[in-house]
C-alpha atoms as a PDB file:
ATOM      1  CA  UNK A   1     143.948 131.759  15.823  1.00  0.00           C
ATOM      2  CA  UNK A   2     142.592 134.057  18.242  1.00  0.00           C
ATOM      3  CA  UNK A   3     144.492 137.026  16.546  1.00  0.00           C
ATOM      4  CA  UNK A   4     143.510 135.996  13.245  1.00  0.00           C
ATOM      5  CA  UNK A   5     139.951 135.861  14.392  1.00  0.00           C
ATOM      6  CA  UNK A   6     140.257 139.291  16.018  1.00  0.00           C
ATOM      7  CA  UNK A   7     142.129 141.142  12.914  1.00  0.00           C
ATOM      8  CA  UNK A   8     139.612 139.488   9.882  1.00  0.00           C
ATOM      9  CA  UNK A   9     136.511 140.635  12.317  1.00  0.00           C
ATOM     10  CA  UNK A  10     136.787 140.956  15.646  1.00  0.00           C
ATOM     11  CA  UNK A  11     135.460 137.556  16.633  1.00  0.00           C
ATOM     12  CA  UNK A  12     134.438 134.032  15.282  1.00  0.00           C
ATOM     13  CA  UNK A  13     131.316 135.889  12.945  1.00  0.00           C
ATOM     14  CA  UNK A  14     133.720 138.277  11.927  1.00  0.00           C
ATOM     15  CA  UNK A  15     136.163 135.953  11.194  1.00  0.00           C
ATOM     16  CA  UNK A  16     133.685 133.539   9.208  1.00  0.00           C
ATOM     17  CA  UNK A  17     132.089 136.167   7.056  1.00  0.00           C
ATOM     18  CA  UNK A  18     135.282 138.156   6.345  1.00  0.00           C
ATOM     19  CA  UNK A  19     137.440 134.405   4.890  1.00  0.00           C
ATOM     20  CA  UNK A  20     133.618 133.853   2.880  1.00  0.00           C
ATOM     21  CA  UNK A  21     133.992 137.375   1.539  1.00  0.00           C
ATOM     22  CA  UNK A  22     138.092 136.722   0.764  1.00  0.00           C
ATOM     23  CA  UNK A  23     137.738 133.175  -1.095  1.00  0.00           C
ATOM     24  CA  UNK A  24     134.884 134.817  -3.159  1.00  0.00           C
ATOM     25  CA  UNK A  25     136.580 136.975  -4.353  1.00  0.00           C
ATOM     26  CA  UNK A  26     139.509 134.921  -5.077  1.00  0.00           C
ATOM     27  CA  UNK A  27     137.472 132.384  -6.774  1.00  0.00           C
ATOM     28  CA  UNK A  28     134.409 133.953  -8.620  1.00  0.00           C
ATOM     29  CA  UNK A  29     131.476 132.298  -8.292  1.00  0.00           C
ATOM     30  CA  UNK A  30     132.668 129.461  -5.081  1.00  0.00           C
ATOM     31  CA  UNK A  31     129.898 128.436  -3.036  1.00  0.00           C
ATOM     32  CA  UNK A  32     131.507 129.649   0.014  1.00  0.00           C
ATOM     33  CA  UNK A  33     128.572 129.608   2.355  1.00  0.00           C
ATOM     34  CA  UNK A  34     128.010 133.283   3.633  1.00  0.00           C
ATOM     35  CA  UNK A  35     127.412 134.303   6.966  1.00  0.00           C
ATOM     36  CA  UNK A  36     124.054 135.604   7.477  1.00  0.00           C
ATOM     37  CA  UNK A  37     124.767 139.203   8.351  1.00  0.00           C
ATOM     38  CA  UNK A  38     120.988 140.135   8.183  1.00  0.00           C
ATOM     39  CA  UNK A  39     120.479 137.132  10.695  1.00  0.00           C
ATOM     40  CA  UNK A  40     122.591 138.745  12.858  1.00  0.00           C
ATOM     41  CA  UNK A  41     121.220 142.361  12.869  1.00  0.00           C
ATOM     42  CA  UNK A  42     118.994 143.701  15.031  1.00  0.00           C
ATOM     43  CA  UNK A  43     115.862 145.220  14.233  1.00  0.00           C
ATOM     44  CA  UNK A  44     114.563 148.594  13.994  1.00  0.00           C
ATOM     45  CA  UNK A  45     112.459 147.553  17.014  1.00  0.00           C
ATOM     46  CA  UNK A  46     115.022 145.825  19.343  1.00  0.00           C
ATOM     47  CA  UNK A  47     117.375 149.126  18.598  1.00  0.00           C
ATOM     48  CA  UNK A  48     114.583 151.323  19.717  1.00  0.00           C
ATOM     49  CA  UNK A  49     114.033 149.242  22.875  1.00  0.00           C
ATOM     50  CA  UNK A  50     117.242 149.419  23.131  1.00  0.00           C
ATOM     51  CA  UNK A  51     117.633 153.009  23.120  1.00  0.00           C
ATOM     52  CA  UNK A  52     114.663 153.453  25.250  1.00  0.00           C
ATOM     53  CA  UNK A  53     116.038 150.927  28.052  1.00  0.00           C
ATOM     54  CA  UNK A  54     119.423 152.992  28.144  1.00  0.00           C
ATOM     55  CA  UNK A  55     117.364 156.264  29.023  1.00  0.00           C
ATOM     56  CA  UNK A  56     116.175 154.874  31.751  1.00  0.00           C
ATOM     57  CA  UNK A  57     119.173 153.164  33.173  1.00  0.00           C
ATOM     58  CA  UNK A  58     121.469 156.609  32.575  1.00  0.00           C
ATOM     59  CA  UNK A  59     119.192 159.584  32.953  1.00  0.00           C
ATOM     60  CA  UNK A  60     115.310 158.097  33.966  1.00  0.00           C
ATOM     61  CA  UNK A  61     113.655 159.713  30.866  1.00  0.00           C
ATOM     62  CA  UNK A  62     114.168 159.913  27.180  1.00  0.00           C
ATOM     63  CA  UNK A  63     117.117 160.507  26.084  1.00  0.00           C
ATOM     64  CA  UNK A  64     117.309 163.187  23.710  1.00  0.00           C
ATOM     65  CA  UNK A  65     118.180 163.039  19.623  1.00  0.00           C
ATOM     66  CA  UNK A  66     122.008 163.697  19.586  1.00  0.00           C
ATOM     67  CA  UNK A  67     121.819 160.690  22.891  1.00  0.00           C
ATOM     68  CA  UNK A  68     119.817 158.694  21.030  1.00  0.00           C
ATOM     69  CA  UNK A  69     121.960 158.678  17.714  1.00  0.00           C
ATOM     70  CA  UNK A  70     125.378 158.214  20.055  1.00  0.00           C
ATOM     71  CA  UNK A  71     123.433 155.055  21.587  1.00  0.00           C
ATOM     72  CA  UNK A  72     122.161 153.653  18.069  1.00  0.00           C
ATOM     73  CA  UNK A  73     125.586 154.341  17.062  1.00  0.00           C
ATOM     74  CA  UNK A  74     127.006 152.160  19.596  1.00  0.00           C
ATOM     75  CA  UNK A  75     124.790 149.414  18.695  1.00  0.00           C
ATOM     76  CA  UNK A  76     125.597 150.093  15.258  1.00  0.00           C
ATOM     77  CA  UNK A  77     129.134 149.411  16.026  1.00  0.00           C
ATOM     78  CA  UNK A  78     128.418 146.083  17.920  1.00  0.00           C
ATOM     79  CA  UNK A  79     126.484 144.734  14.676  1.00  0.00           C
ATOM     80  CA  UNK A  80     129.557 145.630  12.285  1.00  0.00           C
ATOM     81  CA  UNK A  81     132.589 144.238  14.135  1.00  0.00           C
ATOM     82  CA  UNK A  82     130.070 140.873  14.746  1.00  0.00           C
ATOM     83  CA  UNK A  83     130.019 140.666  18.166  1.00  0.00           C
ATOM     84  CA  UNK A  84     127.178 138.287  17.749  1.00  0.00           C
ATOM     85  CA  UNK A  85     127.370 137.397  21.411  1.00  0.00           C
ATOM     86  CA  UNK A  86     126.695 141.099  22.240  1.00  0.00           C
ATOM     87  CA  UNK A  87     123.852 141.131  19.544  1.00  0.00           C
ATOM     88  CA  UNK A  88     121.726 137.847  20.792  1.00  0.00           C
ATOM     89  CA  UNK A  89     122.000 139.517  24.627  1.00  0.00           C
ATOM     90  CA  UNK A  90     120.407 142.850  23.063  1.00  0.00           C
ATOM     91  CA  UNK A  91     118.073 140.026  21.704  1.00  0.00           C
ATOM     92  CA  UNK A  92     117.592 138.600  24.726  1.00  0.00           C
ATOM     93  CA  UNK A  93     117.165 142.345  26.459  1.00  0.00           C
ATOM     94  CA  UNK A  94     114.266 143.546  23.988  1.00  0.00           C
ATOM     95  CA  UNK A  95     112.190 140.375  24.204  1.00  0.00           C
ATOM     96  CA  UNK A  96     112.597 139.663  28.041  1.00  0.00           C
ATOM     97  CA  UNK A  97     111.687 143.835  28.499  1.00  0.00           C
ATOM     98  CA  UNK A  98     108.363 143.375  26.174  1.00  0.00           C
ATOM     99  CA  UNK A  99     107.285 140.380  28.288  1.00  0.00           C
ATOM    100  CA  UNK A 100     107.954 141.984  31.612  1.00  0.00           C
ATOM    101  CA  UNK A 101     105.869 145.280  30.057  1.00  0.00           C
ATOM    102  CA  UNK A 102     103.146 143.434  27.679  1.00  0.00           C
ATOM    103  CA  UNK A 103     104.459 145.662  24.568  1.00  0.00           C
ATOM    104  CA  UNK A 104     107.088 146.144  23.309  1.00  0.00           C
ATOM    105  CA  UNK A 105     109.455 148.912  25.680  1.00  0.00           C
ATOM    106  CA  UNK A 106     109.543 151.727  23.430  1.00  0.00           C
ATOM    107  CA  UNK A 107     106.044 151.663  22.975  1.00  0.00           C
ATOM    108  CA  UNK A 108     105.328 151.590  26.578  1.00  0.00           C
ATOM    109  CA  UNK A 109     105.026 155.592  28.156  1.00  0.00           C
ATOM    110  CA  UNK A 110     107.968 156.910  29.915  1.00  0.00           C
ATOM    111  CA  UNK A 111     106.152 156.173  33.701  1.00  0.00           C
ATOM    112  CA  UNK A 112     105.456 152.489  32.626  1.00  0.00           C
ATOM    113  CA  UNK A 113     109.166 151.900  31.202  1.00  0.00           C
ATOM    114  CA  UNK A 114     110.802 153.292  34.580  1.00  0.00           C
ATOM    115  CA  UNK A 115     108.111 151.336  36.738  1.00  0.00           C
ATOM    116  CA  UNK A 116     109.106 148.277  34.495  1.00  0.00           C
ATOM    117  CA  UNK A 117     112.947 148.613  35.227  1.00  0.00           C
ATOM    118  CA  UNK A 118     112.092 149.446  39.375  1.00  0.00           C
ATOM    119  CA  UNK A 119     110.038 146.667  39.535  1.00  0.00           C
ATOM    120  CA  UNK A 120     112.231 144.165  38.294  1.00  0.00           C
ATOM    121  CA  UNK A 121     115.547 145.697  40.106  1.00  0.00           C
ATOM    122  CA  UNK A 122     117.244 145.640  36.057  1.00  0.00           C
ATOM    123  CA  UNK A 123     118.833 148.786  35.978  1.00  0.00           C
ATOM    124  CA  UNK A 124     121.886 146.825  38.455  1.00  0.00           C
ATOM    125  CA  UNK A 125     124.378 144.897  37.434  1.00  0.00           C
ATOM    126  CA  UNK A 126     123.504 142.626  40.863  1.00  0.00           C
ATOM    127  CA  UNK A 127     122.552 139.007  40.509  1.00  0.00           C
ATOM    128  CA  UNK A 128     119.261 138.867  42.445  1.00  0.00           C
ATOM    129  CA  UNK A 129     118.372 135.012  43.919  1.00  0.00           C
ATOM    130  CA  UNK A 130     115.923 133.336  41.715  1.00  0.00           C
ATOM    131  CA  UNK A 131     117.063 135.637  38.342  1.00  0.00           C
ATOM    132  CA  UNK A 132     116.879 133.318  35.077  1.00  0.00           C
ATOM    133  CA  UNK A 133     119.589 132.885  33.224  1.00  0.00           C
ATOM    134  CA  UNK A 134     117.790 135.798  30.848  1.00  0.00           C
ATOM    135  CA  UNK A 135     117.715 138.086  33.488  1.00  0.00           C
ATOM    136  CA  UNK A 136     121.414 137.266  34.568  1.00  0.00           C
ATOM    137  CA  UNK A 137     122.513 137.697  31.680  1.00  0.00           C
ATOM    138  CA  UNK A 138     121.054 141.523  30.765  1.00  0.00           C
ATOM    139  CA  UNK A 139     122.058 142.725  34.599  1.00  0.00           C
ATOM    140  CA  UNK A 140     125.589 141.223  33.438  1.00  0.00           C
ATOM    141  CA  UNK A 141     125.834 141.951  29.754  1.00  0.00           C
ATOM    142  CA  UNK A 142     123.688 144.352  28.867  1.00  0.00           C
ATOM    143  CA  UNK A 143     123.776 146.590  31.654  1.00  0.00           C
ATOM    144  CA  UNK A 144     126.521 147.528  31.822  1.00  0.00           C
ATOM    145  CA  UNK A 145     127.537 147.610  27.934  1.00  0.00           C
ATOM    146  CA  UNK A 146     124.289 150.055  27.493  1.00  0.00           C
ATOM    147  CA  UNK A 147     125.584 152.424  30.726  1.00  0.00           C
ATOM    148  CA  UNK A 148     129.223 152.402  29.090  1.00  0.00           C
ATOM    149  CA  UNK A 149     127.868 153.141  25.823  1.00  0.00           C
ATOM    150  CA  UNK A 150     126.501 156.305  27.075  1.00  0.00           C
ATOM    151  CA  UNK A 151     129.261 157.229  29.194  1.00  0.00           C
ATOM    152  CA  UNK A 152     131.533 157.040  26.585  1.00  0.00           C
ATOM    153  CA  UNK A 153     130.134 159.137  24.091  1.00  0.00           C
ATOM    154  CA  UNK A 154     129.885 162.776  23.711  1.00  0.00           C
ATOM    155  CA  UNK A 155     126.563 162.899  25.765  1.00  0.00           C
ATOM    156  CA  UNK A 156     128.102 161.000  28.728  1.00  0.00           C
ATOM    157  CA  UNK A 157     130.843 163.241  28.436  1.00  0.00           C
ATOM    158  CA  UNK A 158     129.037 166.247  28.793  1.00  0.00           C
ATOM    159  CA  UNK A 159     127.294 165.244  31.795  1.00  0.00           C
ATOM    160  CA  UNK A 160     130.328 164.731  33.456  1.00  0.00           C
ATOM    161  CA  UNK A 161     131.441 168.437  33.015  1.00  0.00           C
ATOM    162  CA  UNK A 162     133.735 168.244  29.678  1.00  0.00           C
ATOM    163  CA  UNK A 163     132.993 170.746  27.107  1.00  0.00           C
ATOM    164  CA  UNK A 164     134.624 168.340  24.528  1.00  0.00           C
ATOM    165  CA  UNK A 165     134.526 164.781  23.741  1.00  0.00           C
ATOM    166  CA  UNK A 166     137.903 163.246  23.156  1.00  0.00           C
ATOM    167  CA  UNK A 167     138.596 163.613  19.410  1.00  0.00           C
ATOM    168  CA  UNK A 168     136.052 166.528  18.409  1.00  0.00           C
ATOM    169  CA  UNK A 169     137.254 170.324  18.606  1.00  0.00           C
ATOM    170  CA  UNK A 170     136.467 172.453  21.158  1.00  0.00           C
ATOM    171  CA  UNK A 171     136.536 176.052  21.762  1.00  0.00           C
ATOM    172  CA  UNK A 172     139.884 177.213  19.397  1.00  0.00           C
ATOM    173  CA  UNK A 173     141.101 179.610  22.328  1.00  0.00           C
ATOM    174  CA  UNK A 174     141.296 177.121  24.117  1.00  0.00           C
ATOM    175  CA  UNK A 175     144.199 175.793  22.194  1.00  0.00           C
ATOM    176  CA  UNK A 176     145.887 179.108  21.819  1.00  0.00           C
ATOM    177  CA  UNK A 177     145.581 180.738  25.354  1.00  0.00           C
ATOM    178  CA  UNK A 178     148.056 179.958  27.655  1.00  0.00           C
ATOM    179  CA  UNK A 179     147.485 177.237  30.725  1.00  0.00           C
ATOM    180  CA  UNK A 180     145.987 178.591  34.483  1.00  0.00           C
END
């Protein structure tokens, strides 16, 4: 079941929306109730919290546009293949940030957001004694997802030292010059 779940969508949303898409089609006009995949997105505003919290956690400032697209990319990702326990933790990350700050954390100036993060120890993945299950769950979840995000993509990569991200062309002569 597990498999099945994992091939039509990558988990039980997935799963649910892809079988409602399949007997639809099959059958014309079935009242196959659809998964709500506009339920599940995240808005404009969470992304951009989002966003904003993962240039604090990876570099302590804005992250810049070619960063920020890799980032919303990621998220992007999350929303398609209906991780929808991934998405309601984002959820969970924007709304417990924009209580912590009073706004929401995009809005906020760079100063506030990093003073924000510092003063509520949420840039570690460390379970702190009295944390709600909220805040558990974005030092667990979120976190680290957000830091991995970056790492992973062509920014992260960079900073690192590689010239390349896996999958993209570098330099030609590269390829054509023998090895050191």
């Amino acid at each position: 079941m597990q498999g099945l779940a994992a091939a039509l969508g990558g988990g039980q949303t997935g799963a649910l929306a892809a079988l409602g898409r399949w007997a639809r089609a099959i059958v014309p006009g079935l009242a196959v109730p659809a998964v709500a995949e506009s339920a599940a997105a995240l808005s404009v505003a969470d992304r951009d919290d989002l966003v904003a919290f993962t240039g604090v956690l990876v570099v302590g400032s804005e992250l810049s546009d070619t960063e920020r697209d890799q980032v919303r990319e990621h998220l992007q990702e999350q929303q398609r293949t209906g991780a929808g326990y991934q998405l309601e933790v984002y959820r969970t990350t924007a709304r417990v940030l924009a209580r912590l700050g009073g706004a929401r954390f995009a809005t906020l100036d760079l100063p506030a957001r990093v003073a924000l993060v510092r003063r509520h120890d949420l840039g570690r993945s460390v379970e702190r004694p009295g944390d709600s299950a909220e805040t558990r769950a974005i030092r667990a979840r979120a976190v680290p997802d957000l830091i991995g995000a970056y790492y992973g993509s062509a920014a992260g990569w960079a900073v690192v030292g590689y010239e390349a991200f896996p999958g993209r062309c570098g330099a030609l002569e590269r390829y054509t010059r023998p090895e050191a």
